[in-house]
PDB file of N, CA and C in Angstrom:
ATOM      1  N   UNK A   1      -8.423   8.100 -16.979  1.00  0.00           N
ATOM      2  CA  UNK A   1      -7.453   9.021 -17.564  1.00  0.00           C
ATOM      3  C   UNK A   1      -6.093   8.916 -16.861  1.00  0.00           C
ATOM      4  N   UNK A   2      -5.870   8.286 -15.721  1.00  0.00           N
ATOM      5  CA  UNK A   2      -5.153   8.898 -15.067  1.00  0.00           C
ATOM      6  C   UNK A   2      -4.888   7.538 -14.361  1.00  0.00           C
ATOM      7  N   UNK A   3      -5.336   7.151 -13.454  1.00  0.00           N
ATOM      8  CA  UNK A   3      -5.396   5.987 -11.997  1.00  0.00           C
ATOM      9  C   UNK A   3      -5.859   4.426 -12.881  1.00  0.00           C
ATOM     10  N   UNK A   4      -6.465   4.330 -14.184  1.00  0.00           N
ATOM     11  CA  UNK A   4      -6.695   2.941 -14.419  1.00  0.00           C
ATOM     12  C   UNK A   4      -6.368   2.958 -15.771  1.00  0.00           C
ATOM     13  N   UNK A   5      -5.784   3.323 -16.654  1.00  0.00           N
ATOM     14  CA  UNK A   5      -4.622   3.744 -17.856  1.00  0.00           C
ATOM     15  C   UNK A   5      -3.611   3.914 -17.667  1.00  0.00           C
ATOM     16  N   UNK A   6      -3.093   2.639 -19.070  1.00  0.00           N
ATOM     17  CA  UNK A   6      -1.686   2.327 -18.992  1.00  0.00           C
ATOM     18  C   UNK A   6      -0.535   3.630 -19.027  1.00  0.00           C
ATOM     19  N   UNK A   7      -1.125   4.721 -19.599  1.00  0.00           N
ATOM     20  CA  UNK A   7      -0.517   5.679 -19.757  1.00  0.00           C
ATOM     21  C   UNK A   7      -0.415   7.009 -18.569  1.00  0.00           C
ATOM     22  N   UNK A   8      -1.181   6.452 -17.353  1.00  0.00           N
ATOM     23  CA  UNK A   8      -1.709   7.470 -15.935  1.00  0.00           C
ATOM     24  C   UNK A   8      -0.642   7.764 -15.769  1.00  0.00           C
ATOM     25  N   UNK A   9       0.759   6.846 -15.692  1.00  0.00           N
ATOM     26  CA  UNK A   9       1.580   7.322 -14.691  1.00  0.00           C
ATOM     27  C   UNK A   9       2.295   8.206 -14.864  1.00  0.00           C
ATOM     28  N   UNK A  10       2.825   8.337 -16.748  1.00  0.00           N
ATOM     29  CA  UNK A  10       3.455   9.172 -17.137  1.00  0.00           C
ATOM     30  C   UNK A  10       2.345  10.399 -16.857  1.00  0.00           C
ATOM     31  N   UNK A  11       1.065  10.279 -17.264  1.00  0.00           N
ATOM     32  CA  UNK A  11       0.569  11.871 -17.453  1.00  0.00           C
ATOM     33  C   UNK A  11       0.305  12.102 -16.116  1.00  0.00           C
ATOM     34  N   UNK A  12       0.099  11.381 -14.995  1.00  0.00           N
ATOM     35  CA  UNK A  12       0.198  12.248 -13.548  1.00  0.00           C
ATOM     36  C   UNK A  12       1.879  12.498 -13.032  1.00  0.00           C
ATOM     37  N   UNK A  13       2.705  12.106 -13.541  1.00  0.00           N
ATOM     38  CA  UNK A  13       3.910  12.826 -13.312  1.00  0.00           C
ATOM     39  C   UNK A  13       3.762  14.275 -14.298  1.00  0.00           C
ATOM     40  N   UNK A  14       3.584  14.224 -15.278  1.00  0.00           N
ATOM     41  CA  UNK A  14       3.368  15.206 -16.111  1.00  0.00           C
ATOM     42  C   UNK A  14       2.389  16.584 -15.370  1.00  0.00           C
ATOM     43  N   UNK A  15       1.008  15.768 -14.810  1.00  0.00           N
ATOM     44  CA  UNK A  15       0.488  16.796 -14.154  1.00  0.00           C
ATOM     45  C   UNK A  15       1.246  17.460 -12.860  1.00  0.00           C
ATOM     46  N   UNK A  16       2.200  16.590 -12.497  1.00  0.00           N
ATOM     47  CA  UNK A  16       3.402  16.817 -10.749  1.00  0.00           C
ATOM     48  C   UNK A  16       3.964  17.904 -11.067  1.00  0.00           C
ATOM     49  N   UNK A  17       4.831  17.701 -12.404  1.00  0.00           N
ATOM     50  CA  UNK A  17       5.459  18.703 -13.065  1.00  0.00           C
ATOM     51  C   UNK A  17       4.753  20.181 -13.319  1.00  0.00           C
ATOM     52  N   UNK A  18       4.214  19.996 -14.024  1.00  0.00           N
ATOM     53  CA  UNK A  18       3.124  21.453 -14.162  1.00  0.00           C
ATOM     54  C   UNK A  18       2.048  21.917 -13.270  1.00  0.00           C
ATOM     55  N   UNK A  19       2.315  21.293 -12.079  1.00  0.00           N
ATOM     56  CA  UNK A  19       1.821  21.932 -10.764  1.00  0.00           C
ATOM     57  C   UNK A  19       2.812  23.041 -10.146  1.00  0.00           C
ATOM     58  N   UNK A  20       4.069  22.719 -10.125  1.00  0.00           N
ATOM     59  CA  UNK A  20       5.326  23.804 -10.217  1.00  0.00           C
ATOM     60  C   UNK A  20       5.463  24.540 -11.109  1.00  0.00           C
ATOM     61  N   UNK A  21       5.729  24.667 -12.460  1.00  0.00           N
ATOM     62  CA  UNK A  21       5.282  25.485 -13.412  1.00  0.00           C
ATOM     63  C   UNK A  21       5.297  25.134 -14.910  1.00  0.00           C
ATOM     64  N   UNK A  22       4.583  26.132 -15.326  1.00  0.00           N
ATOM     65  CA  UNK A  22       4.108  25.862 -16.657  1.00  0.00           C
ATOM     66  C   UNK A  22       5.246  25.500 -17.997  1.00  0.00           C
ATOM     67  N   UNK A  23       5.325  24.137 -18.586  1.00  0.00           N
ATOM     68  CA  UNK A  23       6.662  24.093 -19.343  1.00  0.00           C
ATOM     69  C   UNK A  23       6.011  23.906 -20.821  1.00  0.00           C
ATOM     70  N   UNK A  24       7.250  23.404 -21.447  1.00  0.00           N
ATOM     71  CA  UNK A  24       6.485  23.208 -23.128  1.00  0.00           C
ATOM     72  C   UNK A  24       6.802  21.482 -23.032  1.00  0.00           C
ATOM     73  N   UNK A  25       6.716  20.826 -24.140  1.00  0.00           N
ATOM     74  CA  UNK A  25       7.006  19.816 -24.048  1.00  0.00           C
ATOM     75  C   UNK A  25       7.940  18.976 -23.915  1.00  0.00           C
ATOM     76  N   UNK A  26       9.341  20.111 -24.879  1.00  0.00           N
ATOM     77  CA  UNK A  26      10.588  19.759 -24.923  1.00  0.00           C
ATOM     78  C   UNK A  26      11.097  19.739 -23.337  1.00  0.00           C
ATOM     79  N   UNK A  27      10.520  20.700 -23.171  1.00  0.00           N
ATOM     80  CA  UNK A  27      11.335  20.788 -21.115  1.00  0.00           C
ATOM     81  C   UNK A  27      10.838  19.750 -20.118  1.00  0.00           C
ATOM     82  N   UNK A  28       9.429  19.415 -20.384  1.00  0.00           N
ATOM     83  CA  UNK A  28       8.745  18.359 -19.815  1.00  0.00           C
ATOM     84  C   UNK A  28       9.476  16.679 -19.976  1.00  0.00           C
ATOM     85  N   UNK A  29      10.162  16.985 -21.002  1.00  0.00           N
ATOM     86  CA  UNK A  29      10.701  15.354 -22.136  1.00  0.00           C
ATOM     87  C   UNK A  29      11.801  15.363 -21.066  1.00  0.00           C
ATOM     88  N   UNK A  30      12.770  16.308 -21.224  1.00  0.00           N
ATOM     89  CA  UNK A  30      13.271  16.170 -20.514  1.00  0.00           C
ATOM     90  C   UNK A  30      13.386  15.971 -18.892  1.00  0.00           C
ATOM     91  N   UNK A  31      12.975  16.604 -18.169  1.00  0.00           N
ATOM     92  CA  UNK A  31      12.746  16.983 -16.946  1.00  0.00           C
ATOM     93  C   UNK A  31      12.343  15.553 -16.026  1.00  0.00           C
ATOM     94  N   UNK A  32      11.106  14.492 -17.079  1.00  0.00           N
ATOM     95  CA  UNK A  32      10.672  13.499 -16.724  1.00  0.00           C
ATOM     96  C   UNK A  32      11.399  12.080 -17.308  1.00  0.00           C
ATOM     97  N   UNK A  33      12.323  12.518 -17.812  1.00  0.00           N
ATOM     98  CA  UNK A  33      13.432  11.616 -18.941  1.00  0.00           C
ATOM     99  C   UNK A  33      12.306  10.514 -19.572  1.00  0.00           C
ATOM    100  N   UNK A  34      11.311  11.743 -20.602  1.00  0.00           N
ATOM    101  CA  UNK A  34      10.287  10.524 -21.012  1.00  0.00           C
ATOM    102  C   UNK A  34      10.655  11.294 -22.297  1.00  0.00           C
ATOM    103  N   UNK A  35      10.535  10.419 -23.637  1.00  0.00           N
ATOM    104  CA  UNK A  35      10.769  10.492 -24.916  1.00  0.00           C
ATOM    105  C   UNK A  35       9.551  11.960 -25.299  1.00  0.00           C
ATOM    106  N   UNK A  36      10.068  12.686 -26.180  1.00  0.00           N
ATOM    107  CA  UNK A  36       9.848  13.408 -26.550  1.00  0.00           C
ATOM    108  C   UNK A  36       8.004  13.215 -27.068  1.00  0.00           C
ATOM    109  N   UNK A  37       8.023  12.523 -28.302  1.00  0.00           N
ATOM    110  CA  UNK A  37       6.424  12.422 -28.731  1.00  0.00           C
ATOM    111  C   UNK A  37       5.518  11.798 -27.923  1.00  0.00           C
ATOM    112  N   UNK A  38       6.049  10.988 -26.683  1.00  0.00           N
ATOM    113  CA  UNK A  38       5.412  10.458 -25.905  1.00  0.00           C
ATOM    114  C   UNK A  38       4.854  11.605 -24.492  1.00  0.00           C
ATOM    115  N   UNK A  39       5.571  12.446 -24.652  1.00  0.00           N
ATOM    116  CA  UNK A  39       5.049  13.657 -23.837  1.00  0.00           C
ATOM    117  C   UNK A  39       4.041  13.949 -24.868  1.00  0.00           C
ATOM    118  N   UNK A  40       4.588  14.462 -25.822  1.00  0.00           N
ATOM    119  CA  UNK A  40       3.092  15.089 -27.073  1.00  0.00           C
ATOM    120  C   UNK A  40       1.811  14.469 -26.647  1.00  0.00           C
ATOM    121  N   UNK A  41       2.122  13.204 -27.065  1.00  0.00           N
ATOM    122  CA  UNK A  41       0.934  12.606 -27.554  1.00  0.00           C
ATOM    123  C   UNK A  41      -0.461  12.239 -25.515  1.00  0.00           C
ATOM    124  N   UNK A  42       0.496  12.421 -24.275  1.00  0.00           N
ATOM    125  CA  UNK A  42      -0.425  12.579 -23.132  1.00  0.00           C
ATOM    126  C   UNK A  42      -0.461  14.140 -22.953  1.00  0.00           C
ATOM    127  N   UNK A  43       0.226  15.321 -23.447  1.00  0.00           N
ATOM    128  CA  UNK A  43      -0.622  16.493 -23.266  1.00  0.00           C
ATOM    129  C   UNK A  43      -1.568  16.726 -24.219  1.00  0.00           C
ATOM    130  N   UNK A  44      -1.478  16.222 -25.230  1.00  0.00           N
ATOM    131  CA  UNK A  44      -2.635  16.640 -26.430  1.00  0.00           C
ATOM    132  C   UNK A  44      -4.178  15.626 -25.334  1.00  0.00           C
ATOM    133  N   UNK A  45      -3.354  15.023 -25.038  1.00  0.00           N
ATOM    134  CA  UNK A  45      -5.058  13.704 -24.357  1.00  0.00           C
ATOM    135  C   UNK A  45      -5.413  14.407 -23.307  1.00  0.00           C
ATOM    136  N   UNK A  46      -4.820  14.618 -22.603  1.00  0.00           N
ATOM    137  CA  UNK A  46      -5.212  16.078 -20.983  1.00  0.00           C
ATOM    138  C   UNK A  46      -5.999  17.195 -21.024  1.00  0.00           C
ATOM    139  N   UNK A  47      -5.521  17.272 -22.808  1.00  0.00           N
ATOM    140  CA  UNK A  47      -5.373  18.898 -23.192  1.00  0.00           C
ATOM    141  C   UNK A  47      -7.156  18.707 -23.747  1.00  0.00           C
ATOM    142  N   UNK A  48      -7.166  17.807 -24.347  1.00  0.00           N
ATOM    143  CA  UNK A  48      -8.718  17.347 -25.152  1.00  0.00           C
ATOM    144  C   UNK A  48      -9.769  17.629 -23.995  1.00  0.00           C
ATOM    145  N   UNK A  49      -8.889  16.739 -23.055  1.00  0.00           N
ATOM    146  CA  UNK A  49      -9.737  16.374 -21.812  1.00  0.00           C
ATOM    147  C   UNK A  49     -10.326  16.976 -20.685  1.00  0.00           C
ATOM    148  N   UNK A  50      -9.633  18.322 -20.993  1.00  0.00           N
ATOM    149  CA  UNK A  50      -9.573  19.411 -20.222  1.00  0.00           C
ATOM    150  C   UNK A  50      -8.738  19.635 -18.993  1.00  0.00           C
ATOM    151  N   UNK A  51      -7.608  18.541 -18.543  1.00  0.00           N
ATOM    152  CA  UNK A  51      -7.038  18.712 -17.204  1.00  0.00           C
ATOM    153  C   UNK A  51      -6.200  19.312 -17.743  1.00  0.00           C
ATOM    154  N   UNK A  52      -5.323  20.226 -18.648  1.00  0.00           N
ATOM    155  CA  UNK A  52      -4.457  20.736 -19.256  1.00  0.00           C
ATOM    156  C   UNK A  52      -5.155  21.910 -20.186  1.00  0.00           C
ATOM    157  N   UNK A  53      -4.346  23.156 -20.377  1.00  0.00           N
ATOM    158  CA  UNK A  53      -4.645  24.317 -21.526  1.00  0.00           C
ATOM    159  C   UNK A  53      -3.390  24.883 -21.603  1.00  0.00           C
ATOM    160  N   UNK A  54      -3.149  25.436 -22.607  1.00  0.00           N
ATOM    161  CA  UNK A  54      -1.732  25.963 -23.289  1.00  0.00           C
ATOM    162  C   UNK A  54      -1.776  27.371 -24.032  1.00  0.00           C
ATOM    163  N   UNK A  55      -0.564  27.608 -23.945  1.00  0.00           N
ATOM    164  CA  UNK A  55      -0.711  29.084 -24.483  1.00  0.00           C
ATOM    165  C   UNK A  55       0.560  29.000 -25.588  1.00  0.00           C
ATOM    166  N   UNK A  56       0.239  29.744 -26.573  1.00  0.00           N
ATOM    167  CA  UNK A  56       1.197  29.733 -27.984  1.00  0.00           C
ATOM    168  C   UNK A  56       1.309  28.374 -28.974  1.00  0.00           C
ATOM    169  N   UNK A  57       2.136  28.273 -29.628  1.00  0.00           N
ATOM    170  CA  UNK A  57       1.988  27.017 -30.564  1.00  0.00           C
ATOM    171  C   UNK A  57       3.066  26.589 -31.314  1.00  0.00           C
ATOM    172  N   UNK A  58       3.240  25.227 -31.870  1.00  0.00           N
ATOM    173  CA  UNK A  58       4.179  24.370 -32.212  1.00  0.00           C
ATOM    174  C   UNK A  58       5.303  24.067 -30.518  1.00  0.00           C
ATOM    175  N   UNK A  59       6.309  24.594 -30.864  1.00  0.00           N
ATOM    176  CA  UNK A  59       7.350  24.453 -29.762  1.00  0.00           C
ATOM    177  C   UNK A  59       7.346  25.152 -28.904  1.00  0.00           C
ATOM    178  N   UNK A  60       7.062  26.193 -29.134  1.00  0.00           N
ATOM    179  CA  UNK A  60       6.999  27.114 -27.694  1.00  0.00           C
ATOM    180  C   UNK A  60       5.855  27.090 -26.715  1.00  0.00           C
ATOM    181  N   UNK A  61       4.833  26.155 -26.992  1.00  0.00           N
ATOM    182  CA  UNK A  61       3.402  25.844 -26.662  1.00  0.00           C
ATOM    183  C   UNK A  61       3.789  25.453 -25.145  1.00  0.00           C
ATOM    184  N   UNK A  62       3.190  26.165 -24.388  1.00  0.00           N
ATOM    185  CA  UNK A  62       3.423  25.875 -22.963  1.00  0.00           C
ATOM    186  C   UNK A  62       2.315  25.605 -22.462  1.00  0.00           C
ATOM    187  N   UNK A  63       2.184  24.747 -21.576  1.00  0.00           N
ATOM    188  CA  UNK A  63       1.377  23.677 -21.174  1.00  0.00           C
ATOM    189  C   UNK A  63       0.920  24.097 -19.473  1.00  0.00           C
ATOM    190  N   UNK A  64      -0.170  24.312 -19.130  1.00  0.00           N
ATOM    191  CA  UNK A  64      -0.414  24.630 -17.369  1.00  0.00           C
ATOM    192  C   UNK A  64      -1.642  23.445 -16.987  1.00  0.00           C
ATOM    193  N   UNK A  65      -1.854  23.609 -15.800  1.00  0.00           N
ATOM    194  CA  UNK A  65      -2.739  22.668 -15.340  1.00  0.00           C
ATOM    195  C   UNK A  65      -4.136  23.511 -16.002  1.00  0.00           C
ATOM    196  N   UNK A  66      -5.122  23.080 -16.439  1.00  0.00           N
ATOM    197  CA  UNK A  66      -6.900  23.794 -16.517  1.00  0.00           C
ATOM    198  C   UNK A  66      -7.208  24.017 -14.856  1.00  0.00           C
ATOM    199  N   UNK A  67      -8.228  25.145 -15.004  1.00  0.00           N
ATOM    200  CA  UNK A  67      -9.128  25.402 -13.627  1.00  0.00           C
ATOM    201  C   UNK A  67      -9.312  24.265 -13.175  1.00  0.00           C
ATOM    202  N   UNK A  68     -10.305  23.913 -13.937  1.00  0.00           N
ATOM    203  CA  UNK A  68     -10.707  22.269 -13.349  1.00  0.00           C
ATOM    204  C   UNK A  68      -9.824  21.047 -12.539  1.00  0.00           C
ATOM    205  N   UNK A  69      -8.731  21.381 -13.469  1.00  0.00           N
ATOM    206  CA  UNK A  69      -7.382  20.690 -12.695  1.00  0.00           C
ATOM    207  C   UNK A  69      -7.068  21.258 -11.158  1.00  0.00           C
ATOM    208  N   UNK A  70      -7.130  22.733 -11.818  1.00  0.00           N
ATOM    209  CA  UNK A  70      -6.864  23.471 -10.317  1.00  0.00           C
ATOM    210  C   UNK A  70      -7.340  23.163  -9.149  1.00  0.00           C
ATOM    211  N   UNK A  71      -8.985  22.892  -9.748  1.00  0.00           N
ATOM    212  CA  UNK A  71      -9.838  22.753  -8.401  1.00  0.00           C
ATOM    213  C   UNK A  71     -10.169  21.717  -7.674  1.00  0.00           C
ATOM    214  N   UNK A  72      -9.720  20.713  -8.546  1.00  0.00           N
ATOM    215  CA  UNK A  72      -9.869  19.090  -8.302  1.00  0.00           C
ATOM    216  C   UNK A  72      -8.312  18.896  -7.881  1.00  0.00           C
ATOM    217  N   UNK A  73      -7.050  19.435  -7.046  1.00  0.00           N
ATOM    218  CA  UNK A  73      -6.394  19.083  -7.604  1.00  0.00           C
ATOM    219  C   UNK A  73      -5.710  18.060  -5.983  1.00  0.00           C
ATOM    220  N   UNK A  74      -6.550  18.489  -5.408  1.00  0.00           N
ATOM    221  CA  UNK A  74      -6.342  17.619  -3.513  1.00  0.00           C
ATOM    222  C   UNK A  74      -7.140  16.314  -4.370  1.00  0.00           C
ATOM    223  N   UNK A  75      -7.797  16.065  -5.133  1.00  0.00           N
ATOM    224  CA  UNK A  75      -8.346  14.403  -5.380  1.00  0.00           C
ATOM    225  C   UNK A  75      -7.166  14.183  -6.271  1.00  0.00           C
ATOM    226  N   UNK A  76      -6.351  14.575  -7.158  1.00  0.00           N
ATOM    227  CA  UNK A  76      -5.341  13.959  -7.478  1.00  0.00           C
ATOM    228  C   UNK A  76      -4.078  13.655  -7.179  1.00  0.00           C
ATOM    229  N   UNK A  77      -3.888  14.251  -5.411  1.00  0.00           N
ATOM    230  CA  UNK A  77      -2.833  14.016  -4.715  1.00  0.00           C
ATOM    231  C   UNK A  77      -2.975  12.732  -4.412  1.00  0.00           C
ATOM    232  N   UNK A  78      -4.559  12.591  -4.059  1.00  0.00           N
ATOM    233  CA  UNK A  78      -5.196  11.223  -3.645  1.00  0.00           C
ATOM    234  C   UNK A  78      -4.357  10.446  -4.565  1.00  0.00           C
ATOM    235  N   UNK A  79      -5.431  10.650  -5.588  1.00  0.00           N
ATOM    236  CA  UNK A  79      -4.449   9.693  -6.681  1.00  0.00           C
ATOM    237  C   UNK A  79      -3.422   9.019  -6.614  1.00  0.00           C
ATOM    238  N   UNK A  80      -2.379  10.366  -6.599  1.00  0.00           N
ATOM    239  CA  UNK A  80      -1.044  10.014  -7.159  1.00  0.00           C
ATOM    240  C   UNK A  80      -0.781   9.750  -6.146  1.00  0.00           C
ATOM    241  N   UNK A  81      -1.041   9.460  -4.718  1.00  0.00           N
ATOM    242  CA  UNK A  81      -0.608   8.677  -3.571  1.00  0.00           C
ATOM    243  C   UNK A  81      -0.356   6.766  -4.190  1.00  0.00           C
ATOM    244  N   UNK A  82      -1.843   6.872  -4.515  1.00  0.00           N
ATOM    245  CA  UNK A  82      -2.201   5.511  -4.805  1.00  0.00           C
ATOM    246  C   UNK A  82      -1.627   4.619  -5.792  1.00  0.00           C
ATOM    247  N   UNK A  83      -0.986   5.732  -6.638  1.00  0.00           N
ATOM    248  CA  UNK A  83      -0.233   5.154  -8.156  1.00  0.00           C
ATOM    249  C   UNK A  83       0.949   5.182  -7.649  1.00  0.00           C
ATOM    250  N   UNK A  84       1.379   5.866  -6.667  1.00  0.00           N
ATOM    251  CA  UNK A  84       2.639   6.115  -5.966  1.00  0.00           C
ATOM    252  C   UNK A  84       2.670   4.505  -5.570  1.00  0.00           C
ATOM    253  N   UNK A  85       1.945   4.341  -4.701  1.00  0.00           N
ATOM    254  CA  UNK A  85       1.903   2.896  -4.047  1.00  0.00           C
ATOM    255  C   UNK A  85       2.020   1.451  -5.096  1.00  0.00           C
ATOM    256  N   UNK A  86       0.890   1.687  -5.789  1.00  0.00           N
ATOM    257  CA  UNK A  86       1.213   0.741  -6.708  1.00  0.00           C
ATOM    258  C   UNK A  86       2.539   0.315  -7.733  1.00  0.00           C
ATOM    259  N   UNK A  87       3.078   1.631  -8.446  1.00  0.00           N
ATOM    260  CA  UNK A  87       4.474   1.266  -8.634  1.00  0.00           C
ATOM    261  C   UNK A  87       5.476   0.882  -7.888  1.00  0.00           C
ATOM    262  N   UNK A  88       5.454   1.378  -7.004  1.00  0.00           N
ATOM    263  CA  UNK A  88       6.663   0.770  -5.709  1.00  0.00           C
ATOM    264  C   UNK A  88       6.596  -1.011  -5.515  1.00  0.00           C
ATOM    265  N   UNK A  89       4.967  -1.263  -5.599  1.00  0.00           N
ATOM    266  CA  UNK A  89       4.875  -2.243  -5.180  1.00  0.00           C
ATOM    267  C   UNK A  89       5.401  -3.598  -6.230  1.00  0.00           C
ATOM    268  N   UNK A  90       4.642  -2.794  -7.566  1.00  0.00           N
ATOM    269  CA  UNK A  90       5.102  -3.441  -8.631  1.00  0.00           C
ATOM    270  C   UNK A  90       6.406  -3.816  -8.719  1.00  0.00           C
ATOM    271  N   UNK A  91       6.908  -2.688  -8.650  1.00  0.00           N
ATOM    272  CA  UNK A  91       8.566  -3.015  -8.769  1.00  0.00           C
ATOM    273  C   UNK A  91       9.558  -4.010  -7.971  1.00  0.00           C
ATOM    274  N   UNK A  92       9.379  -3.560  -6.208  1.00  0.00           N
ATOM    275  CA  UNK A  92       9.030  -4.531  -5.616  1.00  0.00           C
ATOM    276  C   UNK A  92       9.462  -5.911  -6.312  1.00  0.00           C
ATOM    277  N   UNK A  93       7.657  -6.490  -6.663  1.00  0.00           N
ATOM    278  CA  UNK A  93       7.810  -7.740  -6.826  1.00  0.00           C
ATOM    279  C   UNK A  93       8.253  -8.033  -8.147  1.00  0.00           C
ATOM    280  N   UNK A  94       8.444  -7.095  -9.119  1.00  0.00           N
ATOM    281  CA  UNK A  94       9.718  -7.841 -10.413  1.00  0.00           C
ATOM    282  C   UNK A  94      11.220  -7.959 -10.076  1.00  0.00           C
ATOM    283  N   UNK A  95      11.768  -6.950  -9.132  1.00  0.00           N
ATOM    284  CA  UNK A  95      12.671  -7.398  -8.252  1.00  0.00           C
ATOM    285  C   UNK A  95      12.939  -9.016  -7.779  1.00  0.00           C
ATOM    286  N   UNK A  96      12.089  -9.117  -7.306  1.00  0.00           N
ATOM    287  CA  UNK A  96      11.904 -10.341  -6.352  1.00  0.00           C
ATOM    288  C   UNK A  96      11.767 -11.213  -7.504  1.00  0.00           C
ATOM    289  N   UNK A  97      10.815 -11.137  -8.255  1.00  0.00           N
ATOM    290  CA  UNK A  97      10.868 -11.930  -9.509  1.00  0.00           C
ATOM    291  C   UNK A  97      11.947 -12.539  -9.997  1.00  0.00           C
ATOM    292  N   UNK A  98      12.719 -11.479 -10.426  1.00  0.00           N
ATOM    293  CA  UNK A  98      14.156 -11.730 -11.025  1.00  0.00           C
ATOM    294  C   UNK A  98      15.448 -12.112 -10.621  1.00  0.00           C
ATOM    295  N   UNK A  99      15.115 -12.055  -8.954  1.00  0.00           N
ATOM    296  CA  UNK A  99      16.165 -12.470  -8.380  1.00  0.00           C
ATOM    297  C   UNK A  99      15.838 -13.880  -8.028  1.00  0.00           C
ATOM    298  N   UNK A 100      14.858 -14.902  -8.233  1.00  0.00           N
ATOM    299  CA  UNK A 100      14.887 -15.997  -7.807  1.00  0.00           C
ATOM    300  C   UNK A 100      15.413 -16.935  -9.400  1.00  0.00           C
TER     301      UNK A 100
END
């Protein structure tokens, strides 16, 4: 969901975000300068999944971490250490890539 999906990195920034507080999507789009339906479409997958629950609907639908999220949420610091690492690294070497 998260650590081996192409889509982890956006939705564990997403989960970073709504560890501080609870937003809707439009504020999230922004906040993470990630396209609008592309926020939609990883809280609806969280939301299925249970690391996410929301209160109200259409636009004003605000988005918080689930219990479960809550309680698990020192293994996804883990995580996002590790995804932390790996993008840096990535980048890194397309850097290097592109400059030769």
């Amino acid at each position: 969901m998260i650590g081996g999906t192409r889509g982890g990195f956006n939705r564990a920034r997403i989960i970073r975000a709504l560890s501080d507080s609870p937003q809707n999507a439009h504020q999230l789009s922004k906040q993470l300068d990630v396209d609008y339906s592309t926020i939609r479409h990883h809280v609806e997958v969280m939301e299925k999944n249970d690391l996410l629950t929301s209160i109200g609907d259409r636009y004003g639908k605000l988005y918080f971490l689930s219990d479960i999220m809550n309680e698990n949420f020192d293994y996804f610091e883990e995580i996002w250490e590790k995804i932390c690492k790996k993008k840096i690294s990535s980048e890194e070497e397309k850097k290097t890539d592109e400059s030769e």
